[in-house]
Protein backbone atom coordinates (compact mmCIF):
# COMPACT_ATOMS: atom_id res chain seq x y z
CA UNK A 1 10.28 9.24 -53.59
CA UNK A 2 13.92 10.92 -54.27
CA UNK A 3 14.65 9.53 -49.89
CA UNK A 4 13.20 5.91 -51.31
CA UNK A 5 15.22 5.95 -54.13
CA UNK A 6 18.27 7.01 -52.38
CA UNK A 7 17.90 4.18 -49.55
CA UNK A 8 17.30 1.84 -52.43
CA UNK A 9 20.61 3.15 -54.05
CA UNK A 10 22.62 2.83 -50.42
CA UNK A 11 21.17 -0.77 -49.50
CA UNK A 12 22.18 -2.49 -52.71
CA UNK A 13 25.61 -0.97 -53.14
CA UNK A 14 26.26 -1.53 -49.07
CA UNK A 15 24.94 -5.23 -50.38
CA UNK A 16 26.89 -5.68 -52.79
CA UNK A 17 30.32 -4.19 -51.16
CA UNK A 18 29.43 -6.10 -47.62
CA UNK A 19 29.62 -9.34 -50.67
CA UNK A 20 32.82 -8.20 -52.01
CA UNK A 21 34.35 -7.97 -48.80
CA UNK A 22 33.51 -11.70 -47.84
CA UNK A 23 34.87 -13.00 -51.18
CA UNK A 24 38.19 -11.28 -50.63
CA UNK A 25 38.65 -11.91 -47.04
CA UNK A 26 37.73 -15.91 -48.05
CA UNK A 27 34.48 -15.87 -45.71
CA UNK A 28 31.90 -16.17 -48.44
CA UNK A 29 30.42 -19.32 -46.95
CA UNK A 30 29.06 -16.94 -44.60
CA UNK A 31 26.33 -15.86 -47.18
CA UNK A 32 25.15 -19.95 -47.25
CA UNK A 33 24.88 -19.72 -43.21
CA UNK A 34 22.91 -16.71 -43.39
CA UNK A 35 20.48 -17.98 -45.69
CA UNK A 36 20.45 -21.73 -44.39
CA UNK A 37 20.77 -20.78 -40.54
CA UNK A 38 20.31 -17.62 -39.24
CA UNK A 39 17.61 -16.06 -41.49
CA UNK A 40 15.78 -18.86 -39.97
CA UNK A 41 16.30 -17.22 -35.78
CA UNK A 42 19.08 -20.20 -35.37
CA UNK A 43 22.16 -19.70 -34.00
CA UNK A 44 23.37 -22.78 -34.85
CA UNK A 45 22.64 -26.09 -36.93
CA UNK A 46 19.08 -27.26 -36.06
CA UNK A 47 17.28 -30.58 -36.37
CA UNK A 48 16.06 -30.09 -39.87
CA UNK A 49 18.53 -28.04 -41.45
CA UNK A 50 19.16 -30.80 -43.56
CA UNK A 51 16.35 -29.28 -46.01
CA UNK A 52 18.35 -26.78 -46.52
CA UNK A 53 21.34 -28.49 -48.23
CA UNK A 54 22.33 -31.21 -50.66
CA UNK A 55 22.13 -34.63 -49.57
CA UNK A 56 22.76 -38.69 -50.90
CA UNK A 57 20.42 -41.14 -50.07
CA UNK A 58 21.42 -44.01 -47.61
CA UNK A 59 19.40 -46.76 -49.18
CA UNK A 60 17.78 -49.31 -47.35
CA UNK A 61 17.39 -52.94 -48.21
CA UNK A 62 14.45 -55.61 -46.64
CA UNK A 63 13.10 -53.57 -43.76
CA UNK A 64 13.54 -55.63 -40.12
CA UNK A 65 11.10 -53.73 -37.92
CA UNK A 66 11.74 -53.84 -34.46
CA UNK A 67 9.78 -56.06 -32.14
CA UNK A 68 7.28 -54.60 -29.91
CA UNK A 69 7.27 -55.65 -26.25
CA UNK A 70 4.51 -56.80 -24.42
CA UNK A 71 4.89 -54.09 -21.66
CA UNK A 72 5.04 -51.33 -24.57
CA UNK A 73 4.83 -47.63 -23.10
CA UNK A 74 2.90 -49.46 -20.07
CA UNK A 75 5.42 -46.89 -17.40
CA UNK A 76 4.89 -43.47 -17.73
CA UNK A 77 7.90 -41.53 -17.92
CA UNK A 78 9.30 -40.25 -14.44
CA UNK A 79 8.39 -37.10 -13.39
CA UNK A 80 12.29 -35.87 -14.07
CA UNK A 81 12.30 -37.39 -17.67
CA UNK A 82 8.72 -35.45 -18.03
CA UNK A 83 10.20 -31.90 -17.09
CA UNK A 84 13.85 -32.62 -19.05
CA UNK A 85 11.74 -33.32 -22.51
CA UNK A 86 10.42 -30.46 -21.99
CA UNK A 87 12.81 -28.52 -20.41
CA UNK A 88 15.64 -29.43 -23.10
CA UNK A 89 12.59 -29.79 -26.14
CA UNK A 90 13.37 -33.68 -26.95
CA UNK A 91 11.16 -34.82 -30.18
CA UNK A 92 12.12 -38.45 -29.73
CA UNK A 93 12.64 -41.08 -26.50
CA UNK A 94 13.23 -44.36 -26.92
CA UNK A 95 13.97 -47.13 -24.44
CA UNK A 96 14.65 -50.47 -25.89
CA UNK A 97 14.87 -53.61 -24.10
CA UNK A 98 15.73 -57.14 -24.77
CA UNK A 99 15.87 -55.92 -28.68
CA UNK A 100 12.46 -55.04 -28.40
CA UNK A 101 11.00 -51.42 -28.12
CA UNK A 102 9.78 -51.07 -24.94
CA UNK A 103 9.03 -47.28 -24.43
CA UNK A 104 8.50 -44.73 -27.11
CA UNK A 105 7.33 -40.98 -27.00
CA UNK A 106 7.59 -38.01 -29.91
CA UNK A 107 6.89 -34.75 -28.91
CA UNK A 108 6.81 -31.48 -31.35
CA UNK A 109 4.92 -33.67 -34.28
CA UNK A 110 7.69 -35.73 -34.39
CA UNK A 111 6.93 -39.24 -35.32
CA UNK A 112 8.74 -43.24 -35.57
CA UNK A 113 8.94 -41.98 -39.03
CA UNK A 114 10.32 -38.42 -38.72
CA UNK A 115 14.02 -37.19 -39.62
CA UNK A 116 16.52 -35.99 -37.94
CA UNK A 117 19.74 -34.19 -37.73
CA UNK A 118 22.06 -37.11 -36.25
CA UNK A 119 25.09 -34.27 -35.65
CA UNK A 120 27.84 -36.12 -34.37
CA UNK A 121 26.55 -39.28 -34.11
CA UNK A 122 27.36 -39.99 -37.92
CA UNK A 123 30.93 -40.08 -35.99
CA UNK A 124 30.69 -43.14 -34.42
CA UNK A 125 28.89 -44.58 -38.08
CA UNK A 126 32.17 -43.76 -39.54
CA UNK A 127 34.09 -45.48 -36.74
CA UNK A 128 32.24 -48.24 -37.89
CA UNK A 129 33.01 -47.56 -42.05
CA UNK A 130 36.52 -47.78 -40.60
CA UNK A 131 35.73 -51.07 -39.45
CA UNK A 132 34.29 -52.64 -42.23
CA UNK A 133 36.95 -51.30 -44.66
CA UNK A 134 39.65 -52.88 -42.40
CA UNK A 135 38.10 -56.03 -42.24
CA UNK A 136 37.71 -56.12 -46.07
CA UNK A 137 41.15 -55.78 -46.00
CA UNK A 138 40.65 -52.01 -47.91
CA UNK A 139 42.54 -50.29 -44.87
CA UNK A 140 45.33 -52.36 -43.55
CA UNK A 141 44.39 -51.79 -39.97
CA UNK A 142 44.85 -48.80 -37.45
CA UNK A 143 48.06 -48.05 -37.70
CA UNK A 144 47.46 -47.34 -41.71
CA UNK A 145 49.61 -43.78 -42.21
CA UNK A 146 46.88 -40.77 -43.57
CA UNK A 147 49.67 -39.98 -45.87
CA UNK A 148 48.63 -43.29 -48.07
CA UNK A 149 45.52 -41.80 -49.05
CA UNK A 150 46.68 -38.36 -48.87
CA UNK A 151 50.33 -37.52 -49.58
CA UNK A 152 50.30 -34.13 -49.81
CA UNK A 153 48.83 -33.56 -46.65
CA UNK A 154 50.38 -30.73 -44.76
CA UNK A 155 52.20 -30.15 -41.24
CA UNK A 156 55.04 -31.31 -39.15
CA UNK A 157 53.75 -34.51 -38.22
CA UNK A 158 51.48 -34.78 -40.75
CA UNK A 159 53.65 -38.53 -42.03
CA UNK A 160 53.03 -39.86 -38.15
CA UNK A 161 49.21 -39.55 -38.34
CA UNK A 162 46.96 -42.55 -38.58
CA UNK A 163 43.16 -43.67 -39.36
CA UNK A 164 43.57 -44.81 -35.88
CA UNK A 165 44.11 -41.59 -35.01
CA UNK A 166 41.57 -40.14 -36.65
CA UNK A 167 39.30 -41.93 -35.10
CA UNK A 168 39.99 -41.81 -31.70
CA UNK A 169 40.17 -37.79 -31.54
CA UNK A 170 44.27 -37.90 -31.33
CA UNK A 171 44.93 -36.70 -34.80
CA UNK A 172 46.95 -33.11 -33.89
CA UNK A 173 45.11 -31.56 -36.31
CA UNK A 174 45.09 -27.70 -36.28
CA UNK A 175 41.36 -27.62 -36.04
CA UNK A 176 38.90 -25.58 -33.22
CA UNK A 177 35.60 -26.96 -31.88
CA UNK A 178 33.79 -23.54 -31.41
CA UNK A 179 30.63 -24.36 -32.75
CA UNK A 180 28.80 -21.02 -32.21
CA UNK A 181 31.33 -18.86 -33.80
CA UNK A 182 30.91 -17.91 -37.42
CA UNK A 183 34.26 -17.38 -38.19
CA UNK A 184 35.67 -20.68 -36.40
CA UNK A 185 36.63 -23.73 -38.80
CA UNK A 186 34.09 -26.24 -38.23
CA UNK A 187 31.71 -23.33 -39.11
CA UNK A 188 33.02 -22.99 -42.57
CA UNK A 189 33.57 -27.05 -42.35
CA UNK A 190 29.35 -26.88 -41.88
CA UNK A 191 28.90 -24.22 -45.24
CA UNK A 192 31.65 -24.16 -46.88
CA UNK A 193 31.06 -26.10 -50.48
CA UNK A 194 34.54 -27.38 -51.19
CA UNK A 195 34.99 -29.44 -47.61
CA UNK A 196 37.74 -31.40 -49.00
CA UNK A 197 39.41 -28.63 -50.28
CA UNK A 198 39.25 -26.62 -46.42
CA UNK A 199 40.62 -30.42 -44.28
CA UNK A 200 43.67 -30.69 -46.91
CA UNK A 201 44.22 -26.59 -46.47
CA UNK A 202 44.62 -27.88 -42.28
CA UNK A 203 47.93 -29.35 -40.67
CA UNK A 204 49.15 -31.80 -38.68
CA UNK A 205 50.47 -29.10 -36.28
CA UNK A 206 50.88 -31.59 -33.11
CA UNK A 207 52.47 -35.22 -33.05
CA UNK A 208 49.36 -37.50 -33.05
CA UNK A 209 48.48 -40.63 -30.71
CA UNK A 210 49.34 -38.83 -27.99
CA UNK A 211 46.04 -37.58 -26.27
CA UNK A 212 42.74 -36.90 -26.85
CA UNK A 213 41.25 -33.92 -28.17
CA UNK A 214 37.76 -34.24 -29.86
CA UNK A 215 38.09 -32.30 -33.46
CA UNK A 216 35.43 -32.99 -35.76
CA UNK A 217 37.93 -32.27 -38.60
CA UNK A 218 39.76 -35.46 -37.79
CA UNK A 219 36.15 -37.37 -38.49
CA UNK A 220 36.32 -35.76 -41.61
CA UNK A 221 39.49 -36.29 -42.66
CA UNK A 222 39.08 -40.38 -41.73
CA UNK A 223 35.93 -40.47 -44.07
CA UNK A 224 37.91 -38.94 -46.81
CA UNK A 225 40.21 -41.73 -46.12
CA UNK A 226 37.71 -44.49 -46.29
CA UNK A 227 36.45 -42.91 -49.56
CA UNK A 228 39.56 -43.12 -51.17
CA UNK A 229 40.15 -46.52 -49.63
CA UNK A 230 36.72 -48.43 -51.10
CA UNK A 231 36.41 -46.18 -53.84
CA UNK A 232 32.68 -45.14 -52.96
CA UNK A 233 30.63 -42.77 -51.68
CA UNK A 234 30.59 -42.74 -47.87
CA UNK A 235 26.78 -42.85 -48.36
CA UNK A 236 26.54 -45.86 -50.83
CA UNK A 237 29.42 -47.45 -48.45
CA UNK A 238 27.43 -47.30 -45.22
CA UNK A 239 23.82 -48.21 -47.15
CA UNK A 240 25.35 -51.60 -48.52
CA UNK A 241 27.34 -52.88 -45.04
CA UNK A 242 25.30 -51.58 -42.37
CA UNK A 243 21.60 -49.91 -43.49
CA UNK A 244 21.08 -53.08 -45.82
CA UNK A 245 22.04 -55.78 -43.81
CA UNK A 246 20.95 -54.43 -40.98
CA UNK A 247 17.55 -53.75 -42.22
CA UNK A 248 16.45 -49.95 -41.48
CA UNK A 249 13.13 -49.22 -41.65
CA UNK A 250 13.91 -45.89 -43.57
CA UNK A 251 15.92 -44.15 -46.02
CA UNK A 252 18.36 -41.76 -44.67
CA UNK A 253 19.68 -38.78 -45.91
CA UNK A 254 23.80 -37.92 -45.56
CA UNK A 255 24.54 -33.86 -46.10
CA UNK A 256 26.76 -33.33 -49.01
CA UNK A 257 28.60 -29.72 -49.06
CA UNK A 258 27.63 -30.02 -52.71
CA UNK A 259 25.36 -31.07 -54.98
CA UNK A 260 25.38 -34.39 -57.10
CA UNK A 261 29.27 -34.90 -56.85
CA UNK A 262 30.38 -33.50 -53.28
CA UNK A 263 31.48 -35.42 -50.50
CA UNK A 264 29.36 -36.03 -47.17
CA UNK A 265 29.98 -33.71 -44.16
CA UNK A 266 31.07 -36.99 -42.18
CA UNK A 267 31.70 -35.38 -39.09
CA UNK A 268 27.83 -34.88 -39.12
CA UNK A 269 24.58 -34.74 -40.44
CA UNK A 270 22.80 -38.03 -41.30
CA UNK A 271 19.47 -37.55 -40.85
CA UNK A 272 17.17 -40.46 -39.82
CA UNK A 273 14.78 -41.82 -37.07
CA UNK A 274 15.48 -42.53 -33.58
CA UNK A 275 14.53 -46.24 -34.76
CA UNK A 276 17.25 -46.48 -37.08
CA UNK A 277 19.96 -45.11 -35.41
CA UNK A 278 19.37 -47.51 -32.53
CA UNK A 279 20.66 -50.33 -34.93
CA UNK A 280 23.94 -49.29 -34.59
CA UNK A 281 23.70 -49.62 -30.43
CA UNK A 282 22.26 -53.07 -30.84
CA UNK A 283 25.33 -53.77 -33.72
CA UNK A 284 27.88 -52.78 -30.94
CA UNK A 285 26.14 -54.20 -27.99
CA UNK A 286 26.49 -57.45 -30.03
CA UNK A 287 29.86 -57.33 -30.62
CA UNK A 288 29.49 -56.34 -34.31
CA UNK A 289 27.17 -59.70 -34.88
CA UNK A 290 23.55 -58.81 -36.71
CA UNK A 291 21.42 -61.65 -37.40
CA UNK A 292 24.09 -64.16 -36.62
CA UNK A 293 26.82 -62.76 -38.75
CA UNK A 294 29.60 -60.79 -38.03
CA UNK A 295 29.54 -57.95 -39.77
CA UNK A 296 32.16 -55.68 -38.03
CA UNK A 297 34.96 -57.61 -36.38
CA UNK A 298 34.46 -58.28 -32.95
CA UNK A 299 38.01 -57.25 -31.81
CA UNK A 300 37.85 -53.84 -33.39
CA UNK A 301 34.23 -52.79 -31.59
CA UNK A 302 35.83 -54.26 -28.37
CA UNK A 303 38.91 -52.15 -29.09
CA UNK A 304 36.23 -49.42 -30.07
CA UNK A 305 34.47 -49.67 -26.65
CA UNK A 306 37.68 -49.14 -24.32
CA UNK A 307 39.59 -45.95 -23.78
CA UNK A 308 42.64 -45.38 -25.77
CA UNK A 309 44.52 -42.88 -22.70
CA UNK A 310 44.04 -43.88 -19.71
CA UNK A 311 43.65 -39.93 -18.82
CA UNK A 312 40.57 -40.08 -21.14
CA UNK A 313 38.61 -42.58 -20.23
CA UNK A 314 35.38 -41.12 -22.07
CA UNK A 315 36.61 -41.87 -25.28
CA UNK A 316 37.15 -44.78 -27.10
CA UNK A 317 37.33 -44.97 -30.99
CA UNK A 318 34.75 -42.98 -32.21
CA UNK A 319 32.09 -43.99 -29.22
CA UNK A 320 31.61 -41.84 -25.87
CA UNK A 321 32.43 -44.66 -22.62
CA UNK A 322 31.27 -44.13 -18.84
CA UNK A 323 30.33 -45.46 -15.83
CA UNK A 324 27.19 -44.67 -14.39
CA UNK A 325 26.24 -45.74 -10.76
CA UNK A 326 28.33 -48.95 -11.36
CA UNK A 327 27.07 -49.59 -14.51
CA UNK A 328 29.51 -49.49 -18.14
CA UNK A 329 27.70 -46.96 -20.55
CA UNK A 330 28.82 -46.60 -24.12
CA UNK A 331 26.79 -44.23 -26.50
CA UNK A 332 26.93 -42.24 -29.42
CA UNK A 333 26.32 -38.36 -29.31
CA UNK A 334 25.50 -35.46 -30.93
CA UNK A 335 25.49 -31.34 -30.84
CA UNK A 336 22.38 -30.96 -29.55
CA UNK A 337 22.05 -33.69 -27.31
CA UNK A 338 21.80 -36.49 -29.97
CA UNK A 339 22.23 -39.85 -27.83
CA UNK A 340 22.32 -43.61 -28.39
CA UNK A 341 22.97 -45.26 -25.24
CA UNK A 342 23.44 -48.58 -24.57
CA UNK A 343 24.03 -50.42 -21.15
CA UNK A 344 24.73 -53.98 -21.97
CA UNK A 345 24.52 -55.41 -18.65
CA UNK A 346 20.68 -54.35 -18.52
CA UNK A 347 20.36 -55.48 -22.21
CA UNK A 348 18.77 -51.80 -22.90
CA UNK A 349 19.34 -49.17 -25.46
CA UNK A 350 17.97 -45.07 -25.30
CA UNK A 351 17.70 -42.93 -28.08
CA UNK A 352 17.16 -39.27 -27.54
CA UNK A 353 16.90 -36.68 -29.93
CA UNK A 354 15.86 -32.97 -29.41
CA UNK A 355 16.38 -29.25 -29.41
CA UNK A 356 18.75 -28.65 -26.84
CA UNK A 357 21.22 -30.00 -25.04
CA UNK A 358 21.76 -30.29 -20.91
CA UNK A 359 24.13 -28.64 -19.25
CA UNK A 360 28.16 -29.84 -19.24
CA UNK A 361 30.89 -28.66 -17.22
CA UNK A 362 34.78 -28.21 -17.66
CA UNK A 363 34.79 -31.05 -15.09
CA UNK A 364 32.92 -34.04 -16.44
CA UNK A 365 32.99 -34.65 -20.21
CA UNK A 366 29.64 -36.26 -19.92
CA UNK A 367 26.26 -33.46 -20.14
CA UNK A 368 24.10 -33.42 -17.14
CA UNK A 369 21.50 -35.10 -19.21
CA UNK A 370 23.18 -37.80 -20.02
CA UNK A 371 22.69 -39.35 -16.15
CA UNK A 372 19.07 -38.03 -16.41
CA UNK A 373 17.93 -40.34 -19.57
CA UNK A 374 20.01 -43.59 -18.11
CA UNK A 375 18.67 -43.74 -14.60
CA UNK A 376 14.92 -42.21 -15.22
CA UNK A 377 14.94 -45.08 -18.17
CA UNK A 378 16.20 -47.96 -15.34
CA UNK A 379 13.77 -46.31 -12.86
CA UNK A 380 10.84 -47.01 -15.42
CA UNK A 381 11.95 -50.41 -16.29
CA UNK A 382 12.33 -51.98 -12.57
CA UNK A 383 9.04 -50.11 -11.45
CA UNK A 384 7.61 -52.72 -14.03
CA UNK A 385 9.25 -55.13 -12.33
């Protein structure tokens, strides 16, 4: 009893010092990771983490459920796609064509109706919020200096910096991408409950617009823009000029890093259906035109679907570019190999969600996946031709 008692005695004052010791060394949002994360056997963020945190509601308006084609999920998927769900753990494929769904499989009890963690995906929704505030004449336009919203923000060039930018990863914010460190910034960024509070304590330690580096901190920083720009909620922003009027099926949810009154972590975390996201590939493939009006200006999603460096030609303004066998490919991504792909020439959109992510080298920007869910998708289509 006396050994029991004396572990007892041990484990809560190790407990308590071990919480001391993260307070003082500024590290305390490790205690939220442990309990939201890695209690759970994840080393990372996961596809329903979003439980585990605060979130706004992206309302939705008058549903407009996609149309079902004739030759629905007629094509098995190709023996490749088979073995890389499975492989790689997807819970959602979707292949639509000529705006109408044409293939659909959920795996893991996922269903058309089931949430998920969009990651960085929400990036290129934000891109679009950048849009939409310049063309409601709320953000001047690209060139709009940071420093308007935010005066007091902090480094060398921190007066050169743009929303443009921001939003095409060339920001020169001192910011690292290391997303399975605990100590690294975007992991505090991810459970850290005063996010504004950790992008203003970052610099503008390089001069910006001159190449790009993807930094989820500059996302950030752009939505924080936009929010002080409209004067709304990211959430409420995005529900009224795209979810609305672009009529998603479901609610979504946006992660706050607070309850009730924080901001959304904009870099991330939307979670939704495959269905849903896919709007914003149709929206784009259309030149920003839903339902015969233009709701994004069509100059600023062609401007968002070219490469701003000619040295980075994978990168556009907040949407991922490529060529695959001949064909242009623009698509949204996310951690865990999050995709919305559209090739416009073949009038077809993918959405892929899942567990894991393929394989990507120091040599091509682009995961090995990628190529795996574009031409086992075109396979499937022309074998029903």
């Amino acid at each position: 009893m006396k050994r029991l008692l004396a572990f007892f005695k041990w484990f809560l004052i190790s407990s308590v010092g071990f919480i001391l010791i993260l307070y003082i060394f500024d590290v305390d949002y490790l205690l939220r990771a442990v309990k939201t994360i890695y209690l759970k056997g994840h080393t990372t963020a996961f596809l329903e983490d979003y439980k585990e945190f605060p979130n706004r509601t992206i309302q939705k308006g008058t549903a407009q459920p996609w149309a079902v084609s004739k030759a629905y999920n007629s094509v098995p998927a190709t023996d490749k796609l088979t073995t890389t769900h499975k492989n790689l753990q997807t819970v959602a494929f979707l292949i639509i064509k000529n705006d109408s769904i044409w293939h659909e499989s959920y795996f893991d009890g996922y269903t058309n109706t089931s949430k998920s963690n969009s990651f960085s995906i929400a990036k290129s929704i934000v891109s679009a919020a950048l849009g939409k505030a310049i063309m409601q004449g709320k953000i001047k336009s690209l060139d709009q200096k940071v420093t308007d919203f935010f005066p007091k923000l902090k480094g060398k060039f921190a007066k050169e910096v743009t929303v443009g930018d921001l939003s095409s990863m060339a920001s020169g914010l001192s910011w690292d991408e290391k997303y399975y460190s605990p100590f690294s910034i975007v992991t505090r960024a991810y459970f850290d409950d005063q996010l504004k509070e950790v992008i203003l304590g970052l610099s503008i330690k390089d001069k910006p617009g001159q190449e790009f580096r993807y930094l989820s901190g500059a996302t950030q920083l752009l939505a924080m823009c936009i929010e002080k720009a409209t004067g709304e909620y990211l959430s409420n922003y995005v529900s009224e000029h795209f979810w609305k009027p672009m009529g998603a099926e479901n609610e979504a949810l946006w992660q706050l890093d607070e309850a009730n009154t924080g901001i959304e972590k904009a870099y991330c975390c939307i979670a939704s259906t495959a269905r849903d996201f896919a709007r914003f590939g149709k929206l784009y493939k259309q030149n920003g035109v839903w339902n015969g009006k233009q709701i994004l200006p069509r100059s600023f999603v062609e401007k968002s679907l070219q490469p701003r460096f000619s040295d980075s030609p994978e990168y556009g303004y907040g949407w991922w570019l490529h060529q695959i066998n001949g064909k242009r490919v623009f698509y949204m991504r996310g951690h865990l190999g999050q995709f919305v792909i559209v090739l416009p020439e073949d009038d077809v959109i993918i959405v892929r969600l899942g567990h894991l992510k393929g394989k990507q080298t120091t040599t091509d920007p682009h995961s090995n996946d990628l190529y795996v869910y574009v031409e086992e998708a075109l396979k499937m289509i022309n074998k029903k031709k």
